[in-house]
N, C-alpha and C. Protein backbone atom coordinates (compact mmCIF):
# COMPACT_ATOMS: atom_id res chain seq x y z
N UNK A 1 -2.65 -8.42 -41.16
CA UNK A 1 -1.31 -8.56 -40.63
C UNK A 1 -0.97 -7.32 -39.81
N UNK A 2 -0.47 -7.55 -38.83
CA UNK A 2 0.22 -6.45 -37.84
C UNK A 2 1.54 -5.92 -38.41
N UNK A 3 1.32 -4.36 -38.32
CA UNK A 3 2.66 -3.89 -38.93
C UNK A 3 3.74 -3.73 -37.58
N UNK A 4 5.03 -3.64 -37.67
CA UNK A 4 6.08 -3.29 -36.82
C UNK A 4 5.58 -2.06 -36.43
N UNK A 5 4.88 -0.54 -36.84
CA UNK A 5 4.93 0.44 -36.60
C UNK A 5 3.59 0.23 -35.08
N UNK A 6 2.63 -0.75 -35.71
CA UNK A 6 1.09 -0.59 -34.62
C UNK A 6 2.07 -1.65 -33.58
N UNK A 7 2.98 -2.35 -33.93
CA UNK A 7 3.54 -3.20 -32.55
C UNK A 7 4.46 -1.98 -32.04
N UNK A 8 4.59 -0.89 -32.35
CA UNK A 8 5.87 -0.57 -31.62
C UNK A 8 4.86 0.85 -30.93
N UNK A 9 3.62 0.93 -31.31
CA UNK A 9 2.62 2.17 -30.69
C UNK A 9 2.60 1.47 -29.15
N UNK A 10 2.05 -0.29 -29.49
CA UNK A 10 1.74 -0.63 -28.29
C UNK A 10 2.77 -1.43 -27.49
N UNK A 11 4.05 -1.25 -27.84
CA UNK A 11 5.15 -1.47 -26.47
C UNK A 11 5.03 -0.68 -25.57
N UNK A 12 4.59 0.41 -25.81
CA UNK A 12 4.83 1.62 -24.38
C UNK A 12 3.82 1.40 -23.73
N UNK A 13 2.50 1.57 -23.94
CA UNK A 13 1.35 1.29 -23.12
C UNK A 13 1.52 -0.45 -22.67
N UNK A 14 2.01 -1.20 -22.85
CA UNK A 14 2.06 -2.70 -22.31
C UNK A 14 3.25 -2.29 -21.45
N UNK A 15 4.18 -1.58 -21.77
CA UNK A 15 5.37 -1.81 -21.03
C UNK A 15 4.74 -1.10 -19.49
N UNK A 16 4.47 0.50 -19.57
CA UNK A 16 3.50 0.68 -18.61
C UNK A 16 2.75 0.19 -18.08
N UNK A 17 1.84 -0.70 -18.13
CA UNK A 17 0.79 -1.32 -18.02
C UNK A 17 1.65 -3.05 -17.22
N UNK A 18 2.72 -3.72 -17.84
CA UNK A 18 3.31 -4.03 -17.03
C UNK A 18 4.31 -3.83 -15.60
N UNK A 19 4.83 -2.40 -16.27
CA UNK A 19 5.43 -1.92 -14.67
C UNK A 19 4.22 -1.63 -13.47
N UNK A 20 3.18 -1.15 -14.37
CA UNK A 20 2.07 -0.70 -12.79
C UNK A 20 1.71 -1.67 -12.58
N UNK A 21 1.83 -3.59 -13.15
CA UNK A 21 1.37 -4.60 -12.55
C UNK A 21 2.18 -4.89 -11.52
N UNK A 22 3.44 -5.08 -11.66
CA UNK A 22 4.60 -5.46 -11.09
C UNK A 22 4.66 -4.54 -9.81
N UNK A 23 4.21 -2.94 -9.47
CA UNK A 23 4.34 -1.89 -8.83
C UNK A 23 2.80 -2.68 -7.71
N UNK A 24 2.22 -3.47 -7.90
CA UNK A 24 1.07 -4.29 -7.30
C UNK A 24 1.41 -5.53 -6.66
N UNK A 25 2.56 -5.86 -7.16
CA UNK A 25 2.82 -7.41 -6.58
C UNK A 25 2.86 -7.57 -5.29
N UNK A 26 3.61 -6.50 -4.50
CA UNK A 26 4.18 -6.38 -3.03
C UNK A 26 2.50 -6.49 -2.23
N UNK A 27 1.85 -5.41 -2.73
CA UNK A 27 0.09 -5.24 -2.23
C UNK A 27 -0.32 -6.40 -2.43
N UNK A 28 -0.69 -7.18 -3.78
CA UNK A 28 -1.07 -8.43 -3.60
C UNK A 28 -0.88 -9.71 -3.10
N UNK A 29 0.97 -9.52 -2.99
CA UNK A 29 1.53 -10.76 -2.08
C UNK A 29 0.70 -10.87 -0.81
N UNK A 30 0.72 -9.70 -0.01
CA UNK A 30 0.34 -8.88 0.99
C UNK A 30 -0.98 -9.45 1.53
N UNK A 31 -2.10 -8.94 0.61
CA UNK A 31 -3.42 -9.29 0.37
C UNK A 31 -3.87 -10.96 0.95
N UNK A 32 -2.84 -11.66 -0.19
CA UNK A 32 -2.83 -13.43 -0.28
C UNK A 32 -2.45 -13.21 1.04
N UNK A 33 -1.28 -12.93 1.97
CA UNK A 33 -1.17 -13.69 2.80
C UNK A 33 -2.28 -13.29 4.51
N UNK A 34 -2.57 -12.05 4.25
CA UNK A 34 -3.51 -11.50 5.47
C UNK A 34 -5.01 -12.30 5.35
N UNK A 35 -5.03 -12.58 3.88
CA UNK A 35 -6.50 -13.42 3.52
C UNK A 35 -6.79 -14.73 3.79
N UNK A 36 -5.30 -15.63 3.74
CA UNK A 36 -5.13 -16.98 4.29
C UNK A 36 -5.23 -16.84 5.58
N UNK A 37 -4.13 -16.12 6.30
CA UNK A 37 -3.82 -16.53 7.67
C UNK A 37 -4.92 -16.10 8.72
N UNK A 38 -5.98 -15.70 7.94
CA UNK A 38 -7.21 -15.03 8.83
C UNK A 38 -8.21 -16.40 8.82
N UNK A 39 -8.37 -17.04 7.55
CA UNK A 39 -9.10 -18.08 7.36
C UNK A 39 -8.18 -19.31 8.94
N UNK A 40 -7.24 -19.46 8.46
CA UNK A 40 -7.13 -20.62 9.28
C UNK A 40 -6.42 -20.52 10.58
N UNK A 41 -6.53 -19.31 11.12
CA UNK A 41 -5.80 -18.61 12.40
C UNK A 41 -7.30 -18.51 12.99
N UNK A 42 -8.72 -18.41 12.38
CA UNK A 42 -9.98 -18.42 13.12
C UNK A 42 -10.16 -20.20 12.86
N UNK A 43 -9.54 -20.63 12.44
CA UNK A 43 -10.46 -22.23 12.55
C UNK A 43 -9.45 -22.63 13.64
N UNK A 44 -7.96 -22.02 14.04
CA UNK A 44 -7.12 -22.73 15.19
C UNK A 44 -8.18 -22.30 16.37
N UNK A 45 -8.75 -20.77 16.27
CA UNK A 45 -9.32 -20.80 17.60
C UNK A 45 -10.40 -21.14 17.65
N UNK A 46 -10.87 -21.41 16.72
CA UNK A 46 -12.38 -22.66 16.72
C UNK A 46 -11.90 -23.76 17.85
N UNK A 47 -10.93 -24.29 17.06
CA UNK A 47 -10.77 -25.33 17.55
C UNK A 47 -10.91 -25.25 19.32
N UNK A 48 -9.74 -24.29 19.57
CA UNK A 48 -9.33 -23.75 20.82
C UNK A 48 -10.31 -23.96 22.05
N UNK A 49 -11.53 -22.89 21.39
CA UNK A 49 -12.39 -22.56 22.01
C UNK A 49 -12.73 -23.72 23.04
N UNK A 50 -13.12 -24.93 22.32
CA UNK A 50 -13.56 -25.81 22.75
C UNK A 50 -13.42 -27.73 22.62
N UNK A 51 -12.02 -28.23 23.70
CA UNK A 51 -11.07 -28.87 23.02
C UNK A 51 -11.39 -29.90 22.97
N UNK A 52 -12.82 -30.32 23.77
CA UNK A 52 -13.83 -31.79 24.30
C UNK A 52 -14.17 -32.03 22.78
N UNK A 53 -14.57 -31.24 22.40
CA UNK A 53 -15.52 -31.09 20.92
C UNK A 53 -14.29 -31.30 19.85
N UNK A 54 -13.12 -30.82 19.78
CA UNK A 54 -12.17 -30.68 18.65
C UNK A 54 -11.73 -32.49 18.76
N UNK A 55 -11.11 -32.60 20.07
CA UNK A 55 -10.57 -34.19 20.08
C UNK A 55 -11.85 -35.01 19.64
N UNK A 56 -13.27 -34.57 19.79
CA UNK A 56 -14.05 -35.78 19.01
C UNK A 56 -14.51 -35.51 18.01
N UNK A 57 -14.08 -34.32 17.02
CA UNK A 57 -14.37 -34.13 15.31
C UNK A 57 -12.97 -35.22 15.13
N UNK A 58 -12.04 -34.99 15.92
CA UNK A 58 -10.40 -35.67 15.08
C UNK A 58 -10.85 -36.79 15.13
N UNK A 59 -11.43 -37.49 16.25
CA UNK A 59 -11.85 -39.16 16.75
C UNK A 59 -12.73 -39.70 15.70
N UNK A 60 -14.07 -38.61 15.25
CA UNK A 60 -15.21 -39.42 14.57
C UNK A 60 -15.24 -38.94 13.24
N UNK A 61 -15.16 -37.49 13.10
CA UNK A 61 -15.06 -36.94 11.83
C UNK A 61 -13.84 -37.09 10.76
N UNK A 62 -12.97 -36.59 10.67
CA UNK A 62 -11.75 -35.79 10.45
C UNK A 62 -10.88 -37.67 10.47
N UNK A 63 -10.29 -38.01 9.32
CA UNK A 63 -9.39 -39.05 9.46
C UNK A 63 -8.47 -38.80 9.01
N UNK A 64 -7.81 -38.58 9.96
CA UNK A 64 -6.12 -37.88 9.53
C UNK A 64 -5.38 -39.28 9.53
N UNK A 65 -4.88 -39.69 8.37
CA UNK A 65 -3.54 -41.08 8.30
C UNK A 65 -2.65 -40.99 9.60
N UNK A 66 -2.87 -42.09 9.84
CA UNK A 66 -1.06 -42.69 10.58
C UNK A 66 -1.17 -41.68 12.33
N UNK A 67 -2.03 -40.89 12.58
CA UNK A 67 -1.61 -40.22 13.52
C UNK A 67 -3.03 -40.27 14.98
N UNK A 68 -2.59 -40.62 15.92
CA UNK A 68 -3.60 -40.76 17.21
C UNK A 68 -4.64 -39.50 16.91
N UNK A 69 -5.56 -39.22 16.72
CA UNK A 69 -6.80 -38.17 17.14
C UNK A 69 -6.42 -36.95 17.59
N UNK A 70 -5.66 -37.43 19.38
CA UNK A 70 -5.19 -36.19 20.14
C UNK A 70 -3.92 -35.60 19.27
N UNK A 71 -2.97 -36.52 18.85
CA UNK A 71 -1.90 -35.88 17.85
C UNK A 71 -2.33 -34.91 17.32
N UNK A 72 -2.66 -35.71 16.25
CA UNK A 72 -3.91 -34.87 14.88
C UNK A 72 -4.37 -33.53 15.36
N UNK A 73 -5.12 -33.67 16.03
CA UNK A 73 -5.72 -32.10 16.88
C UNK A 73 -4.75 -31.23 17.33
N UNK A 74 -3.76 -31.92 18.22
CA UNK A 74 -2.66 -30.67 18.39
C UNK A 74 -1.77 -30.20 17.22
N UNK A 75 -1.79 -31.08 16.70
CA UNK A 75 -0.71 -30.97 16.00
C UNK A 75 -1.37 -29.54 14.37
N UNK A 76 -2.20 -29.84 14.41
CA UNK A 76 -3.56 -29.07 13.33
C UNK A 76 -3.43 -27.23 14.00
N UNK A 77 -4.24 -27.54 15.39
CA UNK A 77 -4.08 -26.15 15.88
C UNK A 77 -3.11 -25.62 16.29
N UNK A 78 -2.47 -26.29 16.34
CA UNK A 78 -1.00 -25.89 16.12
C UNK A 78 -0.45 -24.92 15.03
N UNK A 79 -0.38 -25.42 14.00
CA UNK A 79 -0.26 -25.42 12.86
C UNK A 79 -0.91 -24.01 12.57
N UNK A 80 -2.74 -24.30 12.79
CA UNK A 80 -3.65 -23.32 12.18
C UNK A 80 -3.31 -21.88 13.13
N UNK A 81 -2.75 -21.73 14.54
CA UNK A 81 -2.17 -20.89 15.57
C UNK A 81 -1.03 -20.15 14.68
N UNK A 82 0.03 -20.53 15.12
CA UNK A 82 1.32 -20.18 14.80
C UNK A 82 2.05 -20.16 13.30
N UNK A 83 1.37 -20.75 12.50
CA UNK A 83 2.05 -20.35 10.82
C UNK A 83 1.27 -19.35 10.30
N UNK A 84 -0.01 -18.82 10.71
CA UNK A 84 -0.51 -17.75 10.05
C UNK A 84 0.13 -16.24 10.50
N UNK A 85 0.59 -16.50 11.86
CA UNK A 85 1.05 -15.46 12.87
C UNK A 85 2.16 -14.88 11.59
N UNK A 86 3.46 -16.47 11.75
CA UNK A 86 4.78 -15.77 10.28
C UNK A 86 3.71 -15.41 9.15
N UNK A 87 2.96 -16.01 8.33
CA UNK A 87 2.88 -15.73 6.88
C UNK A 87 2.60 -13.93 7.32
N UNK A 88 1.71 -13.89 8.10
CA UNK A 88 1.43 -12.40 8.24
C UNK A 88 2.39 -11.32 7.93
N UNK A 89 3.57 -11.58 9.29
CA UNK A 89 4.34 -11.03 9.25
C UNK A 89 5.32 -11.29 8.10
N UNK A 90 4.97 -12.45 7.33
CA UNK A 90 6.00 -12.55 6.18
C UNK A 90 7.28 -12.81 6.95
N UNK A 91 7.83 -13.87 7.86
CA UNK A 91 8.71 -14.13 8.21
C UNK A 91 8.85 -15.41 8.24
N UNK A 92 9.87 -16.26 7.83
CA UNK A 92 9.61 -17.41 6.79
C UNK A 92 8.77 -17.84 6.41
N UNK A 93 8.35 -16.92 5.30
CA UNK A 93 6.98 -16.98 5.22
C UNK A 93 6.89 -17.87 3.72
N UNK A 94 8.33 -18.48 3.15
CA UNK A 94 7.98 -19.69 2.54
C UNK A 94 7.37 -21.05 3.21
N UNK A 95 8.32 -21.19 3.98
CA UNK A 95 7.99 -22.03 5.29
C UNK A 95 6.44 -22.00 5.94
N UNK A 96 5.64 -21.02 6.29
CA UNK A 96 4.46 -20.86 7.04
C UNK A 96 3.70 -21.68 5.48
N UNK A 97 3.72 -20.54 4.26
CA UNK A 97 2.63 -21.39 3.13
C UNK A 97 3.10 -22.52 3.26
N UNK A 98 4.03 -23.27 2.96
CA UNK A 98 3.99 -24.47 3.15
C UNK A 98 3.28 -25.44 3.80
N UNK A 99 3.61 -24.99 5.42
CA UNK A 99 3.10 -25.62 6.44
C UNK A 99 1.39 -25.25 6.48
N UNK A 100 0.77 -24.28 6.05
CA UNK A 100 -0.28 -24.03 5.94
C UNK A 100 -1.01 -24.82 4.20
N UNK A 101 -0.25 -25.03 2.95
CA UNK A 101 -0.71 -25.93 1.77
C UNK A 101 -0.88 -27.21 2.93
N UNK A 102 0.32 -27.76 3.75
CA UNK A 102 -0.10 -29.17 4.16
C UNK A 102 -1.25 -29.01 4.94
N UNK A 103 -1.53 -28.16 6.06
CA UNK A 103 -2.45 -28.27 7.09
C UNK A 103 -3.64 -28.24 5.75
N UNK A 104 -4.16 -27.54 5.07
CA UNK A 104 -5.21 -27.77 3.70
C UNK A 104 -5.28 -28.47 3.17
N UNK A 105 -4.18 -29.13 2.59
CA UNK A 105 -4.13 -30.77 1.95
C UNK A 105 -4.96 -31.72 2.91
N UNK A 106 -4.35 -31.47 3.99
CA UNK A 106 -4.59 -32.70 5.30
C UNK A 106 -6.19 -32.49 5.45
N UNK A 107 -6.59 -31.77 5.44
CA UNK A 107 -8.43 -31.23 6.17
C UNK A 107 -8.66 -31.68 5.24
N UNK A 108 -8.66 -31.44 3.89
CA UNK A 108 -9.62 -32.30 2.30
C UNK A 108 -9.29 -33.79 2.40
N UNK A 109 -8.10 -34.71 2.40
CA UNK A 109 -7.73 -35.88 2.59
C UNK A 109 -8.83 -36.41 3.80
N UNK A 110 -8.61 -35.80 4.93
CA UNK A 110 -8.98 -36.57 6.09
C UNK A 110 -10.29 -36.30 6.19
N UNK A 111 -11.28 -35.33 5.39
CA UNK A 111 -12.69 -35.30 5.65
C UNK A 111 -13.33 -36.89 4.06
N UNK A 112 -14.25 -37.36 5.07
CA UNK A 112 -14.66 -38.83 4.16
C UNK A 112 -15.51 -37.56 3.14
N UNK A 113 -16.29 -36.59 3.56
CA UNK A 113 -17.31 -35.78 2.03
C UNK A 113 -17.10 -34.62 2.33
N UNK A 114 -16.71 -33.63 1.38
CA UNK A 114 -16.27 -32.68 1.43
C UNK A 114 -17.49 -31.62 0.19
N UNK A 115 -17.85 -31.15 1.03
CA UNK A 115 -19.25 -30.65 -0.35
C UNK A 115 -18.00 -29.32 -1.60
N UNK A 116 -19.40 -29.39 -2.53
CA UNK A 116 -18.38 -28.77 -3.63
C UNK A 116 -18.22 -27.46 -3.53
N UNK A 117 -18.86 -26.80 -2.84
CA UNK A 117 -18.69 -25.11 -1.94
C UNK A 117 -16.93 -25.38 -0.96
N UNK A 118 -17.21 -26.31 -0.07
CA UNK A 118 -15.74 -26.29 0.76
C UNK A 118 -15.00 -26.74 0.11
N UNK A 119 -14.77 -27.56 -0.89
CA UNK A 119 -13.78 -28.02 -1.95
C UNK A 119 -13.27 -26.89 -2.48
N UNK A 120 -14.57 -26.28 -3.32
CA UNK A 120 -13.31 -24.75 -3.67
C UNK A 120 -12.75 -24.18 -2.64
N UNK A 121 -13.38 -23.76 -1.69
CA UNK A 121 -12.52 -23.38 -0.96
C UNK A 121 -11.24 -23.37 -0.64
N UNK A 122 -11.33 -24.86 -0.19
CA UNK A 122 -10.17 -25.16 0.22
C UNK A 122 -8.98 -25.34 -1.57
N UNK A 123 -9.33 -25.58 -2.50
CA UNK A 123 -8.86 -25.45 -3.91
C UNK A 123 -8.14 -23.39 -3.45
N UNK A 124 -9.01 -22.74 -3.51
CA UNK A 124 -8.54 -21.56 -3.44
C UNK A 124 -7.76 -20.86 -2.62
N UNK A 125 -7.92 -21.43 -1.24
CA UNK A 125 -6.56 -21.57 -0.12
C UNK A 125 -5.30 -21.99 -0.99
N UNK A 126 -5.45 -23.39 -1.58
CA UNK A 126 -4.14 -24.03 -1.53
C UNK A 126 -3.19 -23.28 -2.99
N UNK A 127 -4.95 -22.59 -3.66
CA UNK A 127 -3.94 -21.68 -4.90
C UNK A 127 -3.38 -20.50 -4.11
N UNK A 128 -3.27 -19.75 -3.39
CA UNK A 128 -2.79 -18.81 -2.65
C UNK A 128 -1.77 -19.15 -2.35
N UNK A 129 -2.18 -19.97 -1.33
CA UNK A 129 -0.47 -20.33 -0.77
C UNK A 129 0.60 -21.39 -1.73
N UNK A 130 0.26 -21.79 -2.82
CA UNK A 130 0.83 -22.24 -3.97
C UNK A 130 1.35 -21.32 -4.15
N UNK A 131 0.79 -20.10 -4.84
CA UNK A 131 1.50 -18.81 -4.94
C UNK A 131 2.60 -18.22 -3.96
N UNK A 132 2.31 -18.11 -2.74
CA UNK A 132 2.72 -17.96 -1.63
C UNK A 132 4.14 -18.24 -1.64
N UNK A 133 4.34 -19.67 -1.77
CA UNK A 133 5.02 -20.50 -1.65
C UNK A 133 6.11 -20.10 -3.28
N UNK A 134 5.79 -20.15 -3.86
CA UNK A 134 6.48 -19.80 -5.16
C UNK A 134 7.52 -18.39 -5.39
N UNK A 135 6.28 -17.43 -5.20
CA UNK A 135 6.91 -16.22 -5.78
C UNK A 135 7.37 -15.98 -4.11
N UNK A 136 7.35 -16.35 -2.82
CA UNK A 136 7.99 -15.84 -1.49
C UNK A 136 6.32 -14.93 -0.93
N UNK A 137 6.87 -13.47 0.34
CA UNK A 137 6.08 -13.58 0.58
C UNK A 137 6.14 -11.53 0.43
N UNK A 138 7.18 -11.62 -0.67
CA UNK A 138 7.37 -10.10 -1.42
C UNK A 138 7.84 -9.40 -0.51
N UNK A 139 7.98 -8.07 -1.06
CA UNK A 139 8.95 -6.98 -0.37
C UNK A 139 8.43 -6.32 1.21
N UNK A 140 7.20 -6.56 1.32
CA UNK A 140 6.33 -6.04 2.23
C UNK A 140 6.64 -7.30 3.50
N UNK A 141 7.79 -7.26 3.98
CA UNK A 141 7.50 -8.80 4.63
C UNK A 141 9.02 -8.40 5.59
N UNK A 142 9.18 -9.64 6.65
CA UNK A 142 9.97 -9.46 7.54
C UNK A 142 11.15 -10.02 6.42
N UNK A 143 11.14 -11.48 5.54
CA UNK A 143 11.72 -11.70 5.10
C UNK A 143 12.93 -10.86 4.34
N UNK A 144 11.88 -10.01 3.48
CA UNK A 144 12.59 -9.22 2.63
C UNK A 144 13.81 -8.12 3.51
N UNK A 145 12.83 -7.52 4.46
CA UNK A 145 13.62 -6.77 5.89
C UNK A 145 14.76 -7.37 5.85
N UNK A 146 14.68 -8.57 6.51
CA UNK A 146 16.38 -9.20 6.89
C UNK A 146 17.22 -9.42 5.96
N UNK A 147 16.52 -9.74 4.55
CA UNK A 147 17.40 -10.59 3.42
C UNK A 147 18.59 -9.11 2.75
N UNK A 148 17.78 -8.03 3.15
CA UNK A 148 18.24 -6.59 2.48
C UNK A 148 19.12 -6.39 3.44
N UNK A 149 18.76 -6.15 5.30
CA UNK A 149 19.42 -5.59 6.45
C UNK A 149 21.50 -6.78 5.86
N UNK A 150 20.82 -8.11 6.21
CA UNK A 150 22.00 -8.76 6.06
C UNK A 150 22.60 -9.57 4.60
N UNK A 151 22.14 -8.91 4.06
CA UNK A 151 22.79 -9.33 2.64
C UNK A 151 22.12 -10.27 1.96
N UNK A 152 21.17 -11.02 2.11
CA UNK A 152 21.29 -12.27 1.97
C UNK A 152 20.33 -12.03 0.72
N UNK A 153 20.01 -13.41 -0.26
CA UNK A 153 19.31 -13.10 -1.21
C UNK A 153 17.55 -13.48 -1.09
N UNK A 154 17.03 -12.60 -0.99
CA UNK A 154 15.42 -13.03 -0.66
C UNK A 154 14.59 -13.38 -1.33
N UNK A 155 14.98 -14.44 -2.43
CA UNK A 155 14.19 -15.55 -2.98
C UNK A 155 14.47 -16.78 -2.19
């Protein structure tokens, strides 16, 4: 049985040990979001590169529901362009994970075989920006900037 005296040795070292986790969150928010938006800010300019080739992965490969090919494609590098740009900067950067969980949802849905290497993958994207999306995009961020400059509350 645990006495009150060995629980009360180890409140201080946990309590420590939780503030220097918490003193990490801002770095790791940080981390998650420079680590996503690199992954799929290089597959927008994949795409980019070469747009003959992108409109016929959307046409033959890639079956995105309900939406024309050329849609699909713009609408993707789109997406994979400009929401990694905010998460970076952490400027609605609930909004960017978001829009970046769907653009990840959408690539696993719309590929017919997805091997079990790119599955995690893409599993480990969508836990990031799950996260992302949850806890915001922390103090290190444009968000937090404005929510402090003008009052507002930055959750």
């Amino acid at each position: 049985m645990i006495s009150s005296l060995t629980l009360q040795r180890l409140g201080l070292p946990l309590a420590r040990l939780r503030g220097l986790l918490e003193a990490l969150q801002p770095l790791a928010l940080l981390a998650a979001r420079l680590y996503v938006a690199r992954v799929f800010f290089l597959s927008g300019l994949t795409k980019l590169r070469d747009w003959e080739i992108t409109i016929a992965l959307f046409t033959d490969e890639y079956k995105v529901p309900l939406l024309p090919p050329e849609i699909a494609a713009a609408m993707g590098t789109a997406g994979e362009l400009a929401l990694p740009v905010l998460l970076v900067a952490g400027l609605g950067g609930r909004f960017a994970a978001l829009g970046l969980f769907v653009v990840n949802a959408v690539a696993v849905i719309s590929l017919p075989e997805v091997s079990e290497a790119a599955a995690q993958q893409h599993l480990f994207w969508g836990c990031l920006l799950m996260g992302l999306l949850l806890w915001g995009p922390g103090r290190w961020s444009a968000d937090h900037l404005l929510a402090r400059r003008w009052g507002w509350s930055a959750t």
